[in-house]
N, C-alpha and C. Protein backbone atom coordinates (compact mmCIF):
# COMPACT_ATOMS: atom_id res chain seq x y z
N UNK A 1 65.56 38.49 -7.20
CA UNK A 1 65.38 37.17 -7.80
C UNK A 1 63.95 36.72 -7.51
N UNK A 2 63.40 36.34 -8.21
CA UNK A 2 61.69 35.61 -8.25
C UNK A 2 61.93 34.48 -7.59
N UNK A 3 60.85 33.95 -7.02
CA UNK A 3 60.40 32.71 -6.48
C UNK A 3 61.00 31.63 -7.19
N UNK A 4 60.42 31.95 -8.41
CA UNK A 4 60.87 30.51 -9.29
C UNK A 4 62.07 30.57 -9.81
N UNK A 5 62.77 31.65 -9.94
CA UNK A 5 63.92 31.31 -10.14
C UNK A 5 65.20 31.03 -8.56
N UNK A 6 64.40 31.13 -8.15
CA UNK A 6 64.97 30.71 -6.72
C UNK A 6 64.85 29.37 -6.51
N UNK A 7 63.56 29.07 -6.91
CA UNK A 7 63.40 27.57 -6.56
C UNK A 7 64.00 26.88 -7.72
N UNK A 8 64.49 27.23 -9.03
CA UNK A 8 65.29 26.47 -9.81
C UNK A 8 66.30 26.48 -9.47
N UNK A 9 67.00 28.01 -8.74
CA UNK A 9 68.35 27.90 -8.24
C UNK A 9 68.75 26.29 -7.60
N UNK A 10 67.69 26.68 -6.08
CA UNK A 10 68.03 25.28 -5.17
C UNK A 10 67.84 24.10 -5.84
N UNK A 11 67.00 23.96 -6.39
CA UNK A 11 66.95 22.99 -7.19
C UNK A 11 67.69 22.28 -7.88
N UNK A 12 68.77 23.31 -8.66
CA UNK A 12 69.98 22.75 -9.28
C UNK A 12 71.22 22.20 -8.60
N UNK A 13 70.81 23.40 -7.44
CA UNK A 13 71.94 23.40 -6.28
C UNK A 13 71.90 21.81 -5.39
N UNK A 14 71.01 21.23 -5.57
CA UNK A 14 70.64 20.09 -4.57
C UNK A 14 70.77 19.34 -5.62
N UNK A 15 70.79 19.35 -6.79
CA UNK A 15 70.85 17.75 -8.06
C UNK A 15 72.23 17.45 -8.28
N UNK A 16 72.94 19.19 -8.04
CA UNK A 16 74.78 18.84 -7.99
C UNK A 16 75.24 17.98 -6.88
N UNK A 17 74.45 18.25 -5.65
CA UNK A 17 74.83 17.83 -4.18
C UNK A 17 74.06 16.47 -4.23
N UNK A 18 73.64 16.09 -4.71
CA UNK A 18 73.09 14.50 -4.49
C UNK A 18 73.91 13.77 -5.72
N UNK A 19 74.42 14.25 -6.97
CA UNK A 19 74.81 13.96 -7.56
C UNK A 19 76.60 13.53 -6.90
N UNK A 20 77.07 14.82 -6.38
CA UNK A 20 78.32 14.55 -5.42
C UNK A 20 78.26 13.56 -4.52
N UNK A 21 77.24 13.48 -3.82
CA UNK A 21 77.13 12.37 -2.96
C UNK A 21 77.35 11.06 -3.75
N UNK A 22 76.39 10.72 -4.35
CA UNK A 22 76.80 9.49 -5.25
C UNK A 22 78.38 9.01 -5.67
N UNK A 23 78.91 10.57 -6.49
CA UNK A 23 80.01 10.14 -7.14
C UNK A 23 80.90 9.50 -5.26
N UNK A 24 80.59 10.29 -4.31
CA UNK A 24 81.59 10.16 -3.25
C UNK A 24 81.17 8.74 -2.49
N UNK A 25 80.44 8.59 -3.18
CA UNK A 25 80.07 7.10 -2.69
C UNK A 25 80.39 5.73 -3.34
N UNK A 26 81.01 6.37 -4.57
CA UNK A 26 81.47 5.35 -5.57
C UNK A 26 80.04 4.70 -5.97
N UNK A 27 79.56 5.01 -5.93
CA UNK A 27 78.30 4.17 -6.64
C UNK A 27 77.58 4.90 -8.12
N UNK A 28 77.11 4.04 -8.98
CA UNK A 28 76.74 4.33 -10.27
C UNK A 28 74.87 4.52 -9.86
N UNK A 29 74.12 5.73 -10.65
CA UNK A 29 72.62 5.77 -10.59
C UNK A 29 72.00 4.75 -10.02
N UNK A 30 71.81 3.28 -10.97
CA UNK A 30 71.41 2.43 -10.47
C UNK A 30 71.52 1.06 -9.25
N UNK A 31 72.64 1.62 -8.83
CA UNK A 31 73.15 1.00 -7.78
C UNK A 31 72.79 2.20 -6.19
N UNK A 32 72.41 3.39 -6.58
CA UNK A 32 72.46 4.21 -5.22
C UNK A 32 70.50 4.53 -5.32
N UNK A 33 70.03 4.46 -6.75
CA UNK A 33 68.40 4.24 -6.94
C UNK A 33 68.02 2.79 -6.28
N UNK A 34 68.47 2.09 -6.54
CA UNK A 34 68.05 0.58 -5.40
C UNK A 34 68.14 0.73 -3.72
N UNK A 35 69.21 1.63 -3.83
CA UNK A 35 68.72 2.09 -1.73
C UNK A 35 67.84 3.37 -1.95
N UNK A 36 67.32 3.89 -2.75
CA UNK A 36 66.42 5.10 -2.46
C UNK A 36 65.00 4.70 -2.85
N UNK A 37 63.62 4.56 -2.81
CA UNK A 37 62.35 4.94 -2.98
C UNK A 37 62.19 5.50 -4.44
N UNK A 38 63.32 5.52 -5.05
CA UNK A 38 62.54 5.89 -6.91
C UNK A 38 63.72 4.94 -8.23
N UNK A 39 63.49 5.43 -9.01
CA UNK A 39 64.30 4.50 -10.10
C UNK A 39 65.23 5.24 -10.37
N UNK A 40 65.93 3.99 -11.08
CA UNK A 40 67.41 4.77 -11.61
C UNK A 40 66.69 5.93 -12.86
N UNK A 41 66.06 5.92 -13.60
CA UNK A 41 65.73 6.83 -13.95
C UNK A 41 65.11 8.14 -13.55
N UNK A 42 64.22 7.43 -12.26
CA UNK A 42 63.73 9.19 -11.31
C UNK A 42 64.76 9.57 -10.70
N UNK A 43 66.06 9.45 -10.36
CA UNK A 43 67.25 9.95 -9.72
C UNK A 43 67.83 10.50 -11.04
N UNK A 44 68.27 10.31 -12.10
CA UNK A 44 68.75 10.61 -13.21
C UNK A 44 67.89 12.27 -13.22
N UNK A 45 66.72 11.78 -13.32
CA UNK A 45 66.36 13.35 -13.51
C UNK A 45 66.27 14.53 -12.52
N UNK A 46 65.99 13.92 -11.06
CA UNK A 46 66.52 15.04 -10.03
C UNK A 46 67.65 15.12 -9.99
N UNK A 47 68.91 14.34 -10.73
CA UNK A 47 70.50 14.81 -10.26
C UNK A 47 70.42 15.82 -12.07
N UNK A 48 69.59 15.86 -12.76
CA UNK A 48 70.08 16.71 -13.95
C UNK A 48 69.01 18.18 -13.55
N UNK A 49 68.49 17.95 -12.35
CA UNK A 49 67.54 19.56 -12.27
C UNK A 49 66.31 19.30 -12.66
N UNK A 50 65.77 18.15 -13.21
CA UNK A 50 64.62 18.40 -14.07
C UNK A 50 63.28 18.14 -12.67
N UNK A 51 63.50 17.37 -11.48
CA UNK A 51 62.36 17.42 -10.75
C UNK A 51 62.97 17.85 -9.43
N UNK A 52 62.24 17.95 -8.49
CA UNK A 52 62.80 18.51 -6.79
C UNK A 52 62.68 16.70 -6.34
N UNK A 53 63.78 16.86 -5.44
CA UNK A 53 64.34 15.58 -4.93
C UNK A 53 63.17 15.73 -3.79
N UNK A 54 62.31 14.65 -3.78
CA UNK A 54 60.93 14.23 -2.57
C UNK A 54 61.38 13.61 -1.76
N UNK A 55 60.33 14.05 -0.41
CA UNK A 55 60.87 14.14 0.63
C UNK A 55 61.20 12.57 1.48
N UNK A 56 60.80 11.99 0.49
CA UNK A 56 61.08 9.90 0.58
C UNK A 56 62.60 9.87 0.33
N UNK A 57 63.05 10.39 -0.91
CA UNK A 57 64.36 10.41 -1.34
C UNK A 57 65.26 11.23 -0.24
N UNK A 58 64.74 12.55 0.25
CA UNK A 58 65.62 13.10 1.03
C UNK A 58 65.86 12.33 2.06
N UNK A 59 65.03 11.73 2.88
CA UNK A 59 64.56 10.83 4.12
C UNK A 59 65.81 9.48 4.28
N UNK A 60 65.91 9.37 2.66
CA UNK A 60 66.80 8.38 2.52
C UNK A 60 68.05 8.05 2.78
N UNK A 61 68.51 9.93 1.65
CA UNK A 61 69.53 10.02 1.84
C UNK A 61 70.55 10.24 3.38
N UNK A 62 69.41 11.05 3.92
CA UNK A 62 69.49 11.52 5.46
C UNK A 62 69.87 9.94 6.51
N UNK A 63 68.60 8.99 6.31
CA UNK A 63 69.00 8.25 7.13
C UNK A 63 69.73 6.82 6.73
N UNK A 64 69.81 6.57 5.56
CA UNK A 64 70.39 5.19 5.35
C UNK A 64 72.13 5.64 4.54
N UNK A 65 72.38 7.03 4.46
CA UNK A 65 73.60 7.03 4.27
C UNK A 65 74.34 8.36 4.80
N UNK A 66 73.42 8.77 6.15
CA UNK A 66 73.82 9.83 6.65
C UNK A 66 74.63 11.43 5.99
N UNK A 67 73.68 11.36 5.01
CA UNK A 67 73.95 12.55 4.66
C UNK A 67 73.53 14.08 5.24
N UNK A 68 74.24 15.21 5.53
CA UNK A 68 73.79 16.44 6.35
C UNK A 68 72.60 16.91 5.35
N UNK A 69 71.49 16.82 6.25
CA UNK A 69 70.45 17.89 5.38
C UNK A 69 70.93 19.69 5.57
N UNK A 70 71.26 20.04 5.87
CA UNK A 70 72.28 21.52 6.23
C UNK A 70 72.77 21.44 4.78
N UNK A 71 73.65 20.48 4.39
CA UNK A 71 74.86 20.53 3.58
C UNK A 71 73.98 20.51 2.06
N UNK A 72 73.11 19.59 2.08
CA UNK A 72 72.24 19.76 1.16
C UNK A 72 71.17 21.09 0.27
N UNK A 73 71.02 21.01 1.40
CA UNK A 73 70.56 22.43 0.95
C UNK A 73 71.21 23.82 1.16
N UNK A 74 72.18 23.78 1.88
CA UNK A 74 73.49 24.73 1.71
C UNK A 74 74.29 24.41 0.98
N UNK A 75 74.78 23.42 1.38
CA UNK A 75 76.43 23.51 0.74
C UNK A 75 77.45 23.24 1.54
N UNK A 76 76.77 23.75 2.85
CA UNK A 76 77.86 24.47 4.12
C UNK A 76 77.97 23.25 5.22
N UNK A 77 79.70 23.23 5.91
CA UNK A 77 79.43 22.01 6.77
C UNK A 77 80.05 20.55 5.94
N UNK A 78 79.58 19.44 6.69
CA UNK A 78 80.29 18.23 6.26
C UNK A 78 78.98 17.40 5.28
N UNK A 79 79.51 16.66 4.23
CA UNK A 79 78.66 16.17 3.72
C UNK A 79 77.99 15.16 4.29
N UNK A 80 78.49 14.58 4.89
CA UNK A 80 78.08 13.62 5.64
C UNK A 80 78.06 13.69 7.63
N UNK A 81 77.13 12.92 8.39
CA UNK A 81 76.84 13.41 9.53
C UNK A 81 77.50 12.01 10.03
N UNK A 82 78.50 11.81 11.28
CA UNK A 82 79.05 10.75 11.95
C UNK A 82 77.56 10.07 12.81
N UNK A 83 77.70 8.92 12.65
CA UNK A 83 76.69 8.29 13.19
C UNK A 83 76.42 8.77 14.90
N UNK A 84 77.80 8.87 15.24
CA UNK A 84 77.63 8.79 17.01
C UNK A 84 77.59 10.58 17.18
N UNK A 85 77.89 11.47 16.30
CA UNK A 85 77.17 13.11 16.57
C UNK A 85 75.68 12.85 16.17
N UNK A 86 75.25 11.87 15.10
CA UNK A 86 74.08 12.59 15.32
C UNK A 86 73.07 11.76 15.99
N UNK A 87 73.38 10.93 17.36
CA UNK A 87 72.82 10.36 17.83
C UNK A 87 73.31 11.63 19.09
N UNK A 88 74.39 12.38 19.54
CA UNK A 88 74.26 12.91 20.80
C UNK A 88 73.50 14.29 20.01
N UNK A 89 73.58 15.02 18.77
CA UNK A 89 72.61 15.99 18.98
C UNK A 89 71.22 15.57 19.30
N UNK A 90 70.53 14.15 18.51
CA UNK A 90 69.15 14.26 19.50
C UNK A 90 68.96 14.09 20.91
N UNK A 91 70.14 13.33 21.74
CA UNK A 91 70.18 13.95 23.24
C UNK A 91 70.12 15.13 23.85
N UNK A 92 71.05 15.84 23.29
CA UNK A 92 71.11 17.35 23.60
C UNK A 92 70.48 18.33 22.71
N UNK A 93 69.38 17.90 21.77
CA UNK A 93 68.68 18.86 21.29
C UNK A 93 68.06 19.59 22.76
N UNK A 94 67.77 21.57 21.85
CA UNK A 94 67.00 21.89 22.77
C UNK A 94 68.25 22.48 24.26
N UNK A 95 69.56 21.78 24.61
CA UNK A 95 70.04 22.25 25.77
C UNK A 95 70.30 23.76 25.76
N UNK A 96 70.91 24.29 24.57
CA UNK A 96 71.48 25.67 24.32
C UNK A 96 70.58 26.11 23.49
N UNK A 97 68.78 26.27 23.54
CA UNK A 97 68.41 26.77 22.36
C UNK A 97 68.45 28.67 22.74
N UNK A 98 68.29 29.02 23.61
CA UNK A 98 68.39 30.03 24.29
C UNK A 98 69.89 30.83 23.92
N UNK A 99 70.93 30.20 23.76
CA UNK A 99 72.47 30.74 23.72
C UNK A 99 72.63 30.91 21.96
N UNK A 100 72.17 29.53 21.28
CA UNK A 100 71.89 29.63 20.47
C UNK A 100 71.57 30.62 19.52
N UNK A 101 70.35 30.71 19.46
CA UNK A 101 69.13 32.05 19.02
C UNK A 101 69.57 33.27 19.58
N UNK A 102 70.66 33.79 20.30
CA UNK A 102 71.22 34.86 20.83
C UNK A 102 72.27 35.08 19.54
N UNK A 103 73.32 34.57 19.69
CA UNK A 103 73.98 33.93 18.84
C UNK A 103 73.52 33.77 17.34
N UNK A 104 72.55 33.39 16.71
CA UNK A 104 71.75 33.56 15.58
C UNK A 104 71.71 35.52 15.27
N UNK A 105 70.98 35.68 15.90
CA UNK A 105 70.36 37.02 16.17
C UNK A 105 71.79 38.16 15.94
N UNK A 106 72.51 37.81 16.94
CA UNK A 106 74.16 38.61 16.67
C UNK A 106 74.42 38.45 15.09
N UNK A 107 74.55 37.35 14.51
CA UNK A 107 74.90 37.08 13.47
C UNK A 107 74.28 37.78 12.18
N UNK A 108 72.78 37.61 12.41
CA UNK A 108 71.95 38.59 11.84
C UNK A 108 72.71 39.91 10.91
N UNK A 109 72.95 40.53 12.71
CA UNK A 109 73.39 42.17 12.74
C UNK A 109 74.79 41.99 12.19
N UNK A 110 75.69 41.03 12.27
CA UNK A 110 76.59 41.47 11.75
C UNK A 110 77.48 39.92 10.77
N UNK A 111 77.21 40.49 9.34
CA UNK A 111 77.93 39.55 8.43
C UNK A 111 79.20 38.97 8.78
N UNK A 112 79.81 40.20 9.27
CA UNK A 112 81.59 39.65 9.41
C UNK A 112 81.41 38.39 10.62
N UNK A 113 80.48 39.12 11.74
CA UNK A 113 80.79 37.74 12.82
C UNK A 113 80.01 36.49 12.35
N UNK A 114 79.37 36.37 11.59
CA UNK A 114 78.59 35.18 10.73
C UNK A 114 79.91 34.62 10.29
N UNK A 115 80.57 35.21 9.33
CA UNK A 115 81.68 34.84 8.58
C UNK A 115 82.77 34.19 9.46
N UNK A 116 83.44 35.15 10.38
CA UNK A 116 84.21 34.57 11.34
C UNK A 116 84.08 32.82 12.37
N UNK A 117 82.51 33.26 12.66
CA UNK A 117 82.23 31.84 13.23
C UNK A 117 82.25 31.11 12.78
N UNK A 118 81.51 31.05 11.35
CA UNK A 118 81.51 29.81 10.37
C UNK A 118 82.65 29.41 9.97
N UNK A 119 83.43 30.39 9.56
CA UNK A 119 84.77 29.95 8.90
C UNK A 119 85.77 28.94 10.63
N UNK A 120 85.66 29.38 11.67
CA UNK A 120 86.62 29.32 12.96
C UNK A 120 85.48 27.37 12.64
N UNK A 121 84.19 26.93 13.03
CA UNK A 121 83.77 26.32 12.83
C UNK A 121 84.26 25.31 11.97
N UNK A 122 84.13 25.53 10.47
CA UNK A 122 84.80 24.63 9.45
C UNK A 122 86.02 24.63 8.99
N UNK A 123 86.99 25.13 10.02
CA UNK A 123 88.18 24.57 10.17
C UNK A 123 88.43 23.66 10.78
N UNK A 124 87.53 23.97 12.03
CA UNK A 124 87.74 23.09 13.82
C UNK A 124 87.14 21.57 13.22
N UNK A 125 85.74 21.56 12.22
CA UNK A 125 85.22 20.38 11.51
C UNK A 125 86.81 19.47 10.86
N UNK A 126 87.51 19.89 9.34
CA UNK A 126 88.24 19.61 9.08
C UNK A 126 88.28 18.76 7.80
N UNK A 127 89.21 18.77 7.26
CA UNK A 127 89.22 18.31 5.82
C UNK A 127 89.15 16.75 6.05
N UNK A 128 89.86 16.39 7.04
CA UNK A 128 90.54 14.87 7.07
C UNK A 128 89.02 14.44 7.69
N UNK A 129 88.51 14.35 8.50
CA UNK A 129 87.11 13.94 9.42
C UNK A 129 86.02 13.97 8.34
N UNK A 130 86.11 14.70 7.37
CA UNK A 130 85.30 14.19 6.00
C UNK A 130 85.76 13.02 5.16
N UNK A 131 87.13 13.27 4.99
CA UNK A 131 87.40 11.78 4.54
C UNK A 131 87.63 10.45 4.85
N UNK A 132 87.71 10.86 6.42
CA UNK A 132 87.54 9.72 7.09
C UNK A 132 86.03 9.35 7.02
N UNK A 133 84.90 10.33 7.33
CA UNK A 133 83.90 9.62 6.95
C UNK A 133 83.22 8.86 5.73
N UNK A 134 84.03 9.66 4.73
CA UNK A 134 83.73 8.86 3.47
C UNK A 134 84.20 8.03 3.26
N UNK A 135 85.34 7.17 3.71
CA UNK A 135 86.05 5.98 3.59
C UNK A 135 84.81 4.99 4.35
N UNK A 136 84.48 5.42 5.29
CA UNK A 136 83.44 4.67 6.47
C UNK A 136 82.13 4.18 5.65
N UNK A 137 81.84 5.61 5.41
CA UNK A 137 80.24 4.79 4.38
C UNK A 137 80.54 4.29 3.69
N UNK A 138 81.52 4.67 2.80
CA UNK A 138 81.76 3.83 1.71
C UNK A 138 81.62 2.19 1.86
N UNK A 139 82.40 1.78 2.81
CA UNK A 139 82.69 0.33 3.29
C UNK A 139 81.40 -0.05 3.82
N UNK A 140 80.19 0.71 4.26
CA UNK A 140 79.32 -0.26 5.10
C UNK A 140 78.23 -0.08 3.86
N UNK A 141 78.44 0.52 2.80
CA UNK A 141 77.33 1.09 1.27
C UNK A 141 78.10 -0.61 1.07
N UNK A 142 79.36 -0.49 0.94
CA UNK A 142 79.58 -1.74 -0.12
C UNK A 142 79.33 -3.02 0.63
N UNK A 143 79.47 -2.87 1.87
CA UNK A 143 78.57 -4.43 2.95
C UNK A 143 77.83 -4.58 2.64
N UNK A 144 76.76 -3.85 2.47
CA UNK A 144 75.17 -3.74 2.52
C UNK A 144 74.70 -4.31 1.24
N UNK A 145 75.46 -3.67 0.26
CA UNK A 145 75.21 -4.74 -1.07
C UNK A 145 75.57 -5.85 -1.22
N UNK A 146 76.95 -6.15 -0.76
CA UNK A 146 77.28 -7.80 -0.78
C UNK A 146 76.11 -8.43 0.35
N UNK A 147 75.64 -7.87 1.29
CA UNK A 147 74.73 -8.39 2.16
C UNK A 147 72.89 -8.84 1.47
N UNK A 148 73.30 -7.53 0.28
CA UNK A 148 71.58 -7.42 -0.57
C UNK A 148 71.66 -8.91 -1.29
N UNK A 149 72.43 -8.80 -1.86
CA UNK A 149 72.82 -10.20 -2.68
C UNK A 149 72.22 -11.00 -2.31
């Protein structure tokens, strides 16, 4: 696969995933473009593929509605990050980078144990702990606007 068609891949791959976000947020273009840094029309065209979502918009999504940058540009994982995990990973960034990167490296060499962990992982995550978080933003997205008012 070429560069550029790689970078259209992700590209598309990230306009579906911001586009999901929205729909899971219950919010319409111009209601989720008023909390982001561009218009309802510059979101219209990074959720149809036509530009790469900038790094103001990512910034956004990341911190004013806790979305996983992982998930974004994977896929993989929860769409959304719990406020109080991702306040203890920047505590404990860095404790296991050593066990970690061992661990990385294994994975490397072997697909199946990649597969195994990840999959043992996003079970232990869970279907329900996503929808509990989406019930959560949801309610403090829709404060925040009765609050914009």
């Amino acid at each position: 696969m070429s560069i550029n068609n790689h970078d259209d891949n992700l590209k598309n791959k990230m306009a579906k995933r911001i586009r999901e976000v929205r729909k899971c947020l219950d919010l319409n273009q111009g209601q989720l473009a008023d909390h982001l840094p561009c218009s309802r029309s510059n979101l219209s065209q990074v959720e149809n593929g036509v530009f790469f979502p900038g790094v103001s918009i990512l910034d956004a999504l990341i911190n004013k509605f806790n979305v996983s940058l992982d998930w974004l540009f994977t896929g993989k994982g929860p769409m959304f990050i719990d406020e109080k995990e991702k306040g203890l990973d920047l505590l404990d960034f860095g404790k296991d980078t050593e066990e970690i990167k061992e661990m990385l490296e294994e994975m490397k060499e072997s697909p199946a144990l990649k597969h195994r962990v990840l999959s043992d992982y996003y079970s232990l995550v869970g279907v329900e702990r996503f929808r509990q978080q989406k019930e959560e933003i949801k309610k403090k997205i829709k404060e925040q606007m009765t609050n914009d008012q």
